[in-house]
PDB file of N, CA and C in Angstrom:
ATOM      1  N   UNK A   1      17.259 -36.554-126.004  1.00  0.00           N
ATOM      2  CA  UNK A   1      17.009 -35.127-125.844  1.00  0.00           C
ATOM      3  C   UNK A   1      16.008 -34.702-126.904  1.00  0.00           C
ATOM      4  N   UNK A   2      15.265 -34.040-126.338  1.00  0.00           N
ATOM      5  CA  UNK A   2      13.771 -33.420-127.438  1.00  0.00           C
ATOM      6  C   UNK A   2      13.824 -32.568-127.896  1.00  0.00           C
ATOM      7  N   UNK A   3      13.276 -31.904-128.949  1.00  0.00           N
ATOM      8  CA  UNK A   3      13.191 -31.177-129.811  1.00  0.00           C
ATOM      9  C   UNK A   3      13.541 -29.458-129.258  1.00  0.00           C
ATOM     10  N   UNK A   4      14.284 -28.496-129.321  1.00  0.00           N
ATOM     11  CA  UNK A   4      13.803 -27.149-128.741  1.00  0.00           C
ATOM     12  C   UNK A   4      12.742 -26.852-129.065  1.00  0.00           C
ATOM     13  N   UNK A   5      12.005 -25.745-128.126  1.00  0.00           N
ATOM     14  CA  UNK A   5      11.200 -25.179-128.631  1.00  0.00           C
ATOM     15  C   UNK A   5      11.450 -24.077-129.348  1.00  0.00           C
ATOM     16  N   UNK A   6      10.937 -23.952-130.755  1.00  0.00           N
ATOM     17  CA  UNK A   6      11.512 -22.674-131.486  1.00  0.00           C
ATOM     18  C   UNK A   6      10.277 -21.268-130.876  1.00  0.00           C
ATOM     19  N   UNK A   7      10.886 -20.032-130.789  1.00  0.00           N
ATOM     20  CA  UNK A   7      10.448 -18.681-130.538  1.00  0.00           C
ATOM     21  C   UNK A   7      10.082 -17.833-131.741  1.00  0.00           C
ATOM     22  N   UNK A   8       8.982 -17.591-132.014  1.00  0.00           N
ATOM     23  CA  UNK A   8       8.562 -17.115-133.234  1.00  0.00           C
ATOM     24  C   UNK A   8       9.130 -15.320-132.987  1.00  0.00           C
ATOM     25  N   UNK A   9       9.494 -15.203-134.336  1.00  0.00           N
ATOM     26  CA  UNK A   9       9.835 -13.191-134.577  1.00  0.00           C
ATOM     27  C   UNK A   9       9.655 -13.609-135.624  1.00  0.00           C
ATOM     28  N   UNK A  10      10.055 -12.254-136.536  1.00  0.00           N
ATOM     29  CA  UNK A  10       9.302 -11.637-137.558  1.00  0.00           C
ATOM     30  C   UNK A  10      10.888 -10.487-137.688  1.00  0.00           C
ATOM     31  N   UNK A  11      11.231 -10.523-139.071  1.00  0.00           N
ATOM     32  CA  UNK A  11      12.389  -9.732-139.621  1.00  0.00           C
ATOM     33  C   UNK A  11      12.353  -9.350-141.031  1.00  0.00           C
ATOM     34  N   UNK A  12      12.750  -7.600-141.438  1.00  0.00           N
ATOM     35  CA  UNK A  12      12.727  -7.694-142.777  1.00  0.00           C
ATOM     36  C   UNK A  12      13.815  -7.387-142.971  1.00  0.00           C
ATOM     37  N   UNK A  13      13.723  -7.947-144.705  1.00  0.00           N
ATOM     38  CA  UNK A  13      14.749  -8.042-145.319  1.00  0.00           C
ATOM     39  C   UNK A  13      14.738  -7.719-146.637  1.00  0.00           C
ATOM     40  N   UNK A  14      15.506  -7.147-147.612  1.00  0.00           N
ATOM     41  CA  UNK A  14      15.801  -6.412-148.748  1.00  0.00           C
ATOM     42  C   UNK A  14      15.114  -8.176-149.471  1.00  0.00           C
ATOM     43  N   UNK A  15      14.583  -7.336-150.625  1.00  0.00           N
ATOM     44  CA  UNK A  15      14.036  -8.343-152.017  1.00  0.00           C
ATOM     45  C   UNK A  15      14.901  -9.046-152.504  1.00  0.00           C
ATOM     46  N   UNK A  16      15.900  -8.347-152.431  1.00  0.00           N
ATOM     47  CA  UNK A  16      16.949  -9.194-152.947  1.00  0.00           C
ATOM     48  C   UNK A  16      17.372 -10.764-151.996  1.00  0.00           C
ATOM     49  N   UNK A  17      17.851 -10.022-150.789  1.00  0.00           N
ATOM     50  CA  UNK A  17      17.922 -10.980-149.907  1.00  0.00           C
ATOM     51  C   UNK A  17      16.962 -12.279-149.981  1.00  0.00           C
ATOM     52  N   UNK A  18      15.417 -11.799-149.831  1.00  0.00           N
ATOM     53  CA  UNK A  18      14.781 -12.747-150.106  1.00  0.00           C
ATOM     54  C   UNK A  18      15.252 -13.628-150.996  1.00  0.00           C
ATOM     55  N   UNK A  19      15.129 -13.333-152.118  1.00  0.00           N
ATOM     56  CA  UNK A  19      15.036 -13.550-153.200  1.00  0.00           C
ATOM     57  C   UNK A  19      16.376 -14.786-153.134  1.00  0.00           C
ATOM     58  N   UNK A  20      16.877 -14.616-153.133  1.00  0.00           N
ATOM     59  CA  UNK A  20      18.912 -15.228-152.618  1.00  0.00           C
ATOM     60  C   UNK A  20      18.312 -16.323-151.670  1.00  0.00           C
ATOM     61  N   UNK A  21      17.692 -16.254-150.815  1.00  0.00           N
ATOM     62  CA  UNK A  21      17.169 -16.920-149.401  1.00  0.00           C
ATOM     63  C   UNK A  21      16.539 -17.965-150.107  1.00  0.00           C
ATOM     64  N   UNK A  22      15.623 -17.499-150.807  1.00  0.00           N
ATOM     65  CA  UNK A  22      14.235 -18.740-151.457  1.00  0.00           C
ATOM     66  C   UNK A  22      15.041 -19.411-152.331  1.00  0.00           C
ATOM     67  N   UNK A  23      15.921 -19.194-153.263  1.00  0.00           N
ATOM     68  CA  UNK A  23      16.665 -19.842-154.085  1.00  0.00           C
ATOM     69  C   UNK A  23      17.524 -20.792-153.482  1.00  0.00           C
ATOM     70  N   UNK A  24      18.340 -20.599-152.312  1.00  0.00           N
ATOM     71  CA  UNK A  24      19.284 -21.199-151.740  1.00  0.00           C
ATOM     72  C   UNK A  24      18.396 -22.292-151.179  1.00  0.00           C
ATOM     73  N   UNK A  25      17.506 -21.620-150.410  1.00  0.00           N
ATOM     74  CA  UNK A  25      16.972 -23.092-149.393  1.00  0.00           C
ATOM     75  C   UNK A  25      15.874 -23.588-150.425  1.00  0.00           C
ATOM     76  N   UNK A  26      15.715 -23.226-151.305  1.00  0.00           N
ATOM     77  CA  UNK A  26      15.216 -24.780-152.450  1.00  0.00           C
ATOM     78  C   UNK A  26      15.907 -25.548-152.846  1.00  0.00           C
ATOM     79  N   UNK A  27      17.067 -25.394-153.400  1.00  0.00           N
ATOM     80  CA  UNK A  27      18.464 -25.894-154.176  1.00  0.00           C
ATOM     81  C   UNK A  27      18.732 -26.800-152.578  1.00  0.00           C
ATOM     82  N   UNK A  28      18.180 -26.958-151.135  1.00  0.00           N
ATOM     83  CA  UNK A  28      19.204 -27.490-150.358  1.00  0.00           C
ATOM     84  C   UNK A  28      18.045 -28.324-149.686  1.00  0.00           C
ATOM     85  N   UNK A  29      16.827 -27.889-150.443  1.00  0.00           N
ATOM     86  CA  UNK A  29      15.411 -28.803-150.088  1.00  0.00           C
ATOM     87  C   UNK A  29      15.610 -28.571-148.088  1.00  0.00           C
ATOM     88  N   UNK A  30      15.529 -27.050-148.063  1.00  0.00           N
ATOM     89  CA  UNK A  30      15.245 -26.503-146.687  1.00  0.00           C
ATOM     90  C   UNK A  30      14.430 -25.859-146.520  1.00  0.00           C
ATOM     91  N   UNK A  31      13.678 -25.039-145.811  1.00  0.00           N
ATOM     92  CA  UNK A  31      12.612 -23.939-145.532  1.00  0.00           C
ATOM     93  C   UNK A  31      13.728 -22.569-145.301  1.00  0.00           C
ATOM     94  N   UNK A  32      13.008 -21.793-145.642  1.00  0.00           N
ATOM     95  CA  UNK A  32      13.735 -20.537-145.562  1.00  0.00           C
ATOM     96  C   UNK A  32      13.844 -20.307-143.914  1.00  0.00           C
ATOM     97  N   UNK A  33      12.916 -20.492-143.364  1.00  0.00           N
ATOM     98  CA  UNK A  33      13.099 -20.409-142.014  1.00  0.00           C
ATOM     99  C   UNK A  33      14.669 -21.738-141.321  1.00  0.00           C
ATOM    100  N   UNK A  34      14.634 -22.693-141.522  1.00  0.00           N
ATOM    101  CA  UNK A  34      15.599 -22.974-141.739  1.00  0.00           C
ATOM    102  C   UNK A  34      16.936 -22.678-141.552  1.00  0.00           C
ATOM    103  N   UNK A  35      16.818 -22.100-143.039  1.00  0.00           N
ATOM    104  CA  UNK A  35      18.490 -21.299-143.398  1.00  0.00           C
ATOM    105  C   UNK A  35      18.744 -20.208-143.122  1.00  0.00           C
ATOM    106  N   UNK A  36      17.537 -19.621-142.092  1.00  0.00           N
ATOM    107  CA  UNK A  36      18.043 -18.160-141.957  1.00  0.00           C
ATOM    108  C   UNK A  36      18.317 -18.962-139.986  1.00  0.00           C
ATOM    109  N   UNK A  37      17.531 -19.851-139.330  1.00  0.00           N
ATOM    110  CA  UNK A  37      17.756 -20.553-137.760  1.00  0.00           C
ATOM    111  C   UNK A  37      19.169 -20.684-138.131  1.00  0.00           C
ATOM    112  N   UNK A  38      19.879 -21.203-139.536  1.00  0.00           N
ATOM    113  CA  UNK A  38      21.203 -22.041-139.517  1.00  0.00           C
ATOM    114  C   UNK A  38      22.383 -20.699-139.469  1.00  0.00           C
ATOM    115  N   UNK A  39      21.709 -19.672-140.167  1.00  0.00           N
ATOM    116  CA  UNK A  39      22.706 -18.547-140.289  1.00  0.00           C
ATOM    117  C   UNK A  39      22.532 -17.965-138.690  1.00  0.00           C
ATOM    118  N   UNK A  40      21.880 -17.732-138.288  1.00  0.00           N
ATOM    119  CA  UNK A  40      21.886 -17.552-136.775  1.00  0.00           C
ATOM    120  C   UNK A  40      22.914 -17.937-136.127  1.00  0.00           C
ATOM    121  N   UNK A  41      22.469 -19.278-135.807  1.00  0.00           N
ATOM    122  CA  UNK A  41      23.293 -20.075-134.967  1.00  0.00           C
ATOM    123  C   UNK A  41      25.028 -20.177-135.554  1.00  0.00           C
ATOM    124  N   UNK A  42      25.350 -19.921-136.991  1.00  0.00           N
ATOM    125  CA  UNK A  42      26.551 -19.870-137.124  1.00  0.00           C
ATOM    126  C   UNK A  42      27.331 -18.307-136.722  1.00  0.00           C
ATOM    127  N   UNK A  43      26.231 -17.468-136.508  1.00  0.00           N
ATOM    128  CA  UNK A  43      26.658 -16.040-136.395  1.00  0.00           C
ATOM    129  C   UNK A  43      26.572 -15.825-134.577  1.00  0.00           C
ATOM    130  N   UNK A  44      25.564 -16.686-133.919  1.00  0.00           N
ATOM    131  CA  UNK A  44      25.854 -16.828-132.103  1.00  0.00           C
ATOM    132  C   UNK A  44      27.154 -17.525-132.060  1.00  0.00           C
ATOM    133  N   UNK A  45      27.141 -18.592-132.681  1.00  0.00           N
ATOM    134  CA  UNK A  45      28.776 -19.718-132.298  1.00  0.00           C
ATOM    135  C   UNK A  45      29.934 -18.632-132.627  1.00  0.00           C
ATOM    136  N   UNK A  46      29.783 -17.974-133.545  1.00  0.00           N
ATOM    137  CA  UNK A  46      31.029 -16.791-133.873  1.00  0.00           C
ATOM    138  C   UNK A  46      31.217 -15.684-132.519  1.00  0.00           C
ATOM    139  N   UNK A  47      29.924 -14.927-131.940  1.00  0.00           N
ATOM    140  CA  UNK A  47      30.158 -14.293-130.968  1.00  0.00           C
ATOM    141  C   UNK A  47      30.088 -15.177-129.612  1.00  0.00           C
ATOM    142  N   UNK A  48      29.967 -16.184-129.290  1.00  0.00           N
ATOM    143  CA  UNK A  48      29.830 -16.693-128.394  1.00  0.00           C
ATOM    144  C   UNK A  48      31.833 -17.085-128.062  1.00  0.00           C
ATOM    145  N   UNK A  49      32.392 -17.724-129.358  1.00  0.00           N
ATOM    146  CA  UNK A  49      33.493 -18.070-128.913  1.00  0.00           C
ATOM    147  C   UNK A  49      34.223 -16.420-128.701  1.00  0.00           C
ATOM    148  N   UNK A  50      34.107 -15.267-129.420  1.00  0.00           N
ATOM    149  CA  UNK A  50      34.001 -14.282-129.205  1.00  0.00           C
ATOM    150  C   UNK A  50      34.633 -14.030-127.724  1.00  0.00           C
ATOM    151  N   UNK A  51      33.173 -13.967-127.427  1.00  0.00           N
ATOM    152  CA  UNK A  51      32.851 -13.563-125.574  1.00  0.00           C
ATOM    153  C   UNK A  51      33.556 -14.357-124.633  1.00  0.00           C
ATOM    154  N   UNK A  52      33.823 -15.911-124.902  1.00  0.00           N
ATOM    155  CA  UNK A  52      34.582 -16.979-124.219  1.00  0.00           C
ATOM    156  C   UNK A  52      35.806 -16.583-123.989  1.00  0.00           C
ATOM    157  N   UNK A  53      36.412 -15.924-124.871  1.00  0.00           N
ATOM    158  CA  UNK A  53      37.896 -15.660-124.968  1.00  0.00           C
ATOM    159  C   UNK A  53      37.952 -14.739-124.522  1.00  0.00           C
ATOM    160  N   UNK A  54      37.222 -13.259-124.254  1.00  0.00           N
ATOM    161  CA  UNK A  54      37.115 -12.561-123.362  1.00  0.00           C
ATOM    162  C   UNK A  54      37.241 -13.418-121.658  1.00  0.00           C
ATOM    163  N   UNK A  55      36.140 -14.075-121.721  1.00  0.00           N
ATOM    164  CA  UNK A  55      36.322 -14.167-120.337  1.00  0.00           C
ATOM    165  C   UNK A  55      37.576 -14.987-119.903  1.00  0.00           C
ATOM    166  N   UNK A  56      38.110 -16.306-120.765  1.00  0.00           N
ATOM    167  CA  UNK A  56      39.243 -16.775-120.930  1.00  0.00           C
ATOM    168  C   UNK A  56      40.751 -15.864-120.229  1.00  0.00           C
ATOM    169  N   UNK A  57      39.852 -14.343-121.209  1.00  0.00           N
ATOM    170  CA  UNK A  57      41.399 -13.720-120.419  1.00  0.00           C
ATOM    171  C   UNK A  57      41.590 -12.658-119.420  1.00  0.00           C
ATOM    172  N   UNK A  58      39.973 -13.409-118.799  1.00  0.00           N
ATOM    173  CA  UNK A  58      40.142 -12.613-117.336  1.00  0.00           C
ATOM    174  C   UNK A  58      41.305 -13.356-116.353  1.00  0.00           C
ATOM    175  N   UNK A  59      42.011 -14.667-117.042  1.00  0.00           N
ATOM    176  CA  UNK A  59      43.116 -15.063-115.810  1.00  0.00           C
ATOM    177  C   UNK A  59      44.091 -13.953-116.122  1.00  0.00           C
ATOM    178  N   UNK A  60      44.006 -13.273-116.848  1.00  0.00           N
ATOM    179  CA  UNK A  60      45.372 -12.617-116.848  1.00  0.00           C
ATOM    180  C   UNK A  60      44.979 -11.167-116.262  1.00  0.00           C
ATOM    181  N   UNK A  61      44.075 -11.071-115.654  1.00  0.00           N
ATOM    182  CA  UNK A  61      43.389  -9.467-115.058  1.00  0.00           C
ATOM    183  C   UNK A  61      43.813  -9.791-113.481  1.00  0.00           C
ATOM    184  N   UNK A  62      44.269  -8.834-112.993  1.00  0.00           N
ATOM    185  CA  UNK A  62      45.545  -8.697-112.111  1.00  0.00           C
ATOM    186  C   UNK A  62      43.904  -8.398-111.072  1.00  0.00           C
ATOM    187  N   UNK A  63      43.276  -8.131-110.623  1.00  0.00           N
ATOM    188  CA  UNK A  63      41.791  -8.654-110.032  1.00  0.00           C
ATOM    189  C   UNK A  63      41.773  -9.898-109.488  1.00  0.00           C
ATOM    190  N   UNK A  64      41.199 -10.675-110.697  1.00  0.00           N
ATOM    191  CA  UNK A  64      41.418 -11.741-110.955  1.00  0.00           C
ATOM    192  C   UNK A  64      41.935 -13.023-110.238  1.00  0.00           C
ATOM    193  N   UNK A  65      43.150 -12.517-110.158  1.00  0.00           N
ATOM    194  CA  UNK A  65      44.424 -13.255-110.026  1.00  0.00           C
ATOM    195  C   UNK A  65      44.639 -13.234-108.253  1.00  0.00           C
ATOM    196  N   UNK A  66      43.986 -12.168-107.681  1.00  0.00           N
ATOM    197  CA  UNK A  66      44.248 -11.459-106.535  1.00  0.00           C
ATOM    198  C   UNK A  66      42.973 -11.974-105.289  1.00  0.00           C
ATOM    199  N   UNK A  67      41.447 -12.184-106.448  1.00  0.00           N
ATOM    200  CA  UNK A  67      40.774 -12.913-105.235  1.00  0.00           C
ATOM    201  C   UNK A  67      40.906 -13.826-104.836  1.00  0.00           C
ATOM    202  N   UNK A  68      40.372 -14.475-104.016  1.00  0.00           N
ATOM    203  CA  UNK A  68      40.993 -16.195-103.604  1.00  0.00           C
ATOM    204  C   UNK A  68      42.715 -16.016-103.337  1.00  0.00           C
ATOM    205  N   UNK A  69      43.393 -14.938-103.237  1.00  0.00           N
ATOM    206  CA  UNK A  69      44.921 -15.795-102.351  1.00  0.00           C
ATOM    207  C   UNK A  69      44.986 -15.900-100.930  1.00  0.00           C
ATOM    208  N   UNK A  70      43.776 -15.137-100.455  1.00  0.00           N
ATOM    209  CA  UNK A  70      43.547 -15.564 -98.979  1.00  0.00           C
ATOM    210  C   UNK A  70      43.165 -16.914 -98.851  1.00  0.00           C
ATOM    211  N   UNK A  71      43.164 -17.494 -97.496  1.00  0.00           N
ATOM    212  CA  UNK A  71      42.452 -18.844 -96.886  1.00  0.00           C
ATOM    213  C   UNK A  71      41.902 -19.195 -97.937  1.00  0.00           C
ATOM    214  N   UNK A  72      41.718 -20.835 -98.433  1.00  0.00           N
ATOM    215  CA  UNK A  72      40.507 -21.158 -98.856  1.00  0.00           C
ATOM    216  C   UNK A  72      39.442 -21.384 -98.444  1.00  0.00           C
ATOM    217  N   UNK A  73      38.609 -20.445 -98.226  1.00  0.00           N
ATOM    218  CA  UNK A  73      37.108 -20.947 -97.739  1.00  0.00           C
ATOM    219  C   UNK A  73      35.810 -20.628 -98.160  1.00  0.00           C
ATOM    220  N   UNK A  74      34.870 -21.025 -97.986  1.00  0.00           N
ATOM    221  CA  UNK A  74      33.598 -20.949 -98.836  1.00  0.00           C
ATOM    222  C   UNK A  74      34.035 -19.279 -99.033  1.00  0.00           C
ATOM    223  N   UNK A  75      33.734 -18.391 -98.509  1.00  0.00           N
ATOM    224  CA  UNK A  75      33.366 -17.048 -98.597  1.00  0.00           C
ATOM    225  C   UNK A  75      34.043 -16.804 -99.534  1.00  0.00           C
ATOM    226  N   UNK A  76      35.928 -16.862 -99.857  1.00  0.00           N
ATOM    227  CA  UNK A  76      36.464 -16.790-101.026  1.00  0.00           C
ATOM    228  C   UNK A  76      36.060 -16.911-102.447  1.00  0.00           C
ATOM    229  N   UNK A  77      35.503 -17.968-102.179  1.00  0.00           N
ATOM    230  CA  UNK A  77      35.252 -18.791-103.471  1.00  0.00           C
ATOM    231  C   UNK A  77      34.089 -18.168-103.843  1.00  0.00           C
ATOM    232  N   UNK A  78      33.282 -17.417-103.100  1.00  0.00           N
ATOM    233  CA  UNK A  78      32.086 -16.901-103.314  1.00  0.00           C
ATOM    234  C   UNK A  78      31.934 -15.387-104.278  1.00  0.00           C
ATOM    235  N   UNK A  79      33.172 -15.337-103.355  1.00  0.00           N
ATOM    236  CA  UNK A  79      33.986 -13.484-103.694  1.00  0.00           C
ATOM    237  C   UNK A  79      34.283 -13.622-105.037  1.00  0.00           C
ATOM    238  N   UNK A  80      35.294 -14.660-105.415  1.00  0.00           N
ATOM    239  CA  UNK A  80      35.539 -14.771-106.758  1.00  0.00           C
ATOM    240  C   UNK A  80      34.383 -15.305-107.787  1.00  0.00           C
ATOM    241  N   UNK A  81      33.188 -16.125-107.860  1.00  0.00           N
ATOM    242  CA  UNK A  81      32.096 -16.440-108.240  1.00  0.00           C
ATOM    243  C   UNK A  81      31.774 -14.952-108.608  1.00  0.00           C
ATOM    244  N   UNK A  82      30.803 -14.290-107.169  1.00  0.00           N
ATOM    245  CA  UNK A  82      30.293 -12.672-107.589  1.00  0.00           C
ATOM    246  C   UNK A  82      31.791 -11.680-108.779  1.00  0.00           C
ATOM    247  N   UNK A  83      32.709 -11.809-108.656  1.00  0.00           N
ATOM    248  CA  UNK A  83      33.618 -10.776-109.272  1.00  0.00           C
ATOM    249  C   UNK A  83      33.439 -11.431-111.026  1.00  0.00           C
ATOM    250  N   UNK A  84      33.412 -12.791-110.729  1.00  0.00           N
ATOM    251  CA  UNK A  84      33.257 -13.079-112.217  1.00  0.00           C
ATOM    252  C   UNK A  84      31.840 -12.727-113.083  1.00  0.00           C
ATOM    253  N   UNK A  85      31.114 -12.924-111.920  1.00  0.00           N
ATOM    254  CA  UNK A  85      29.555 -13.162-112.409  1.00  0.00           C
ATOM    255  C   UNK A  85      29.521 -11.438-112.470  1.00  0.00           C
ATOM    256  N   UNK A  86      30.225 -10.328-111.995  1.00  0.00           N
ATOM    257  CA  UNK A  86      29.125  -8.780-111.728  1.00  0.00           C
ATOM    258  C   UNK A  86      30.172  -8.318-112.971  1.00  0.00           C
ATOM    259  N   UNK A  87      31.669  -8.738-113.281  1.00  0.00           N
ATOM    260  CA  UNK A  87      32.170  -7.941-114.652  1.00  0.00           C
ATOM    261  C   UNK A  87      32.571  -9.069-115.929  1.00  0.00           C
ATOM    262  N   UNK A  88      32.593 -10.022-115.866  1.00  0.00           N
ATOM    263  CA  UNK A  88      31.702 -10.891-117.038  1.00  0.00           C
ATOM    264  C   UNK A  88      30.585 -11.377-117.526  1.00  0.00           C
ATOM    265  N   UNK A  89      29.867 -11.222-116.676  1.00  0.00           N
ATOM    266  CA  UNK A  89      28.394 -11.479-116.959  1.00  0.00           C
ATOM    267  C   UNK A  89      27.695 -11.649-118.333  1.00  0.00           C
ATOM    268  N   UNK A  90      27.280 -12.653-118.781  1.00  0.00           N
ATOM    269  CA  UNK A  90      26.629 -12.231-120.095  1.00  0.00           C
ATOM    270  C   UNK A  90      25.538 -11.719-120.028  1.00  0.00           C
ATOM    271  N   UNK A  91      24.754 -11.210-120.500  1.00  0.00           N
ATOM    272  CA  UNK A  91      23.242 -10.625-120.083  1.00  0.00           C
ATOM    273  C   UNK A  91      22.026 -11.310-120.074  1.00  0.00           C
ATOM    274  N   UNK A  92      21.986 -12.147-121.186  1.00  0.00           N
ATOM    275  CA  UNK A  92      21.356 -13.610-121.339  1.00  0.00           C
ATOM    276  C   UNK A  92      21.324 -14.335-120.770  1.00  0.00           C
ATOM    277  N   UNK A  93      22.529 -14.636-119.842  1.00  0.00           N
ATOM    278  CA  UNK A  93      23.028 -15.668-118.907  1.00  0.00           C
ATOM    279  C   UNK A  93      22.593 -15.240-117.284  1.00  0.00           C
ATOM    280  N   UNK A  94      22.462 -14.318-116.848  1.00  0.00           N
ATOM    281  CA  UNK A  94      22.324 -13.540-115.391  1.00  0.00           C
ATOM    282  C   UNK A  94      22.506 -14.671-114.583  1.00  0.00           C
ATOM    283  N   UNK A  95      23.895 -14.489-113.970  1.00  0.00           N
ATOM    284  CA  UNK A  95      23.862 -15.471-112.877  1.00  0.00           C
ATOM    285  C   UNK A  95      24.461 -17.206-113.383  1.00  0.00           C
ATOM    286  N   UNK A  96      24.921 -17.238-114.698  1.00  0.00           N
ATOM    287  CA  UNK A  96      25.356 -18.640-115.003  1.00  0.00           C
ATOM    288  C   UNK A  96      26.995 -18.915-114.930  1.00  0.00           C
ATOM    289  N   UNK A  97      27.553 -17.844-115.059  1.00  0.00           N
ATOM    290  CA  UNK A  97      29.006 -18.090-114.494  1.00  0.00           C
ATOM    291  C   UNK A  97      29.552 -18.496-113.326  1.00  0.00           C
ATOM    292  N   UNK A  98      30.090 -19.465-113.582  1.00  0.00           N
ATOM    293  CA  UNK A  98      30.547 -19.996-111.806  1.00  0.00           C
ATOM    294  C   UNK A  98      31.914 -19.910-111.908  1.00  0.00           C
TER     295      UNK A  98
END
């Protein structure tokens, strides 16, 4: 598997911060860009499991629980797909919940 491609932005931040930032990711022989990608990604994995457990406890949403007890057949399964996908939806995701 290859490299992502990284998405360039642009963010400010208090002197201090800097300042804290450049110190840390020298002491860890990183780029500041780096340690601020690493603080990211530990602050998405935090809301991501977040949001999981939300949707996790859509089995217990009386909805939920209620599509699909008819027949099993494609259309069901479809019904419940759209109900998950139109009130869990992530916004990022459009359309990745199955």
């Amino acid at each position: 598997m290859g490299k992502k491609k990284l998405k360039r932005t642009q963010l400010y931040i208090s002197e201090e911060d800097h300042r804290k930032l450049q110190y840390y990711s020298s002491t860890e022989s990183k780029s500041m860009s780096g340690e601020v990608r690493e603080a990211i990604k530990q602050y998405l994995a935090k809301k991501d499991l977040q949001v999981n457990q939300k949707i996790k406890g859509a089995k217990k949403d009386s909805i939920f629980n209620i599509v699909g007890m008819c027949k099993d057949t494609e259309k069901n399964k479809q019904g419940l797909k759209d109900y998950k996908k139109d009130i869990y939806k992530l916004p990022w995701e459009d359309n990745k919940i199955k």
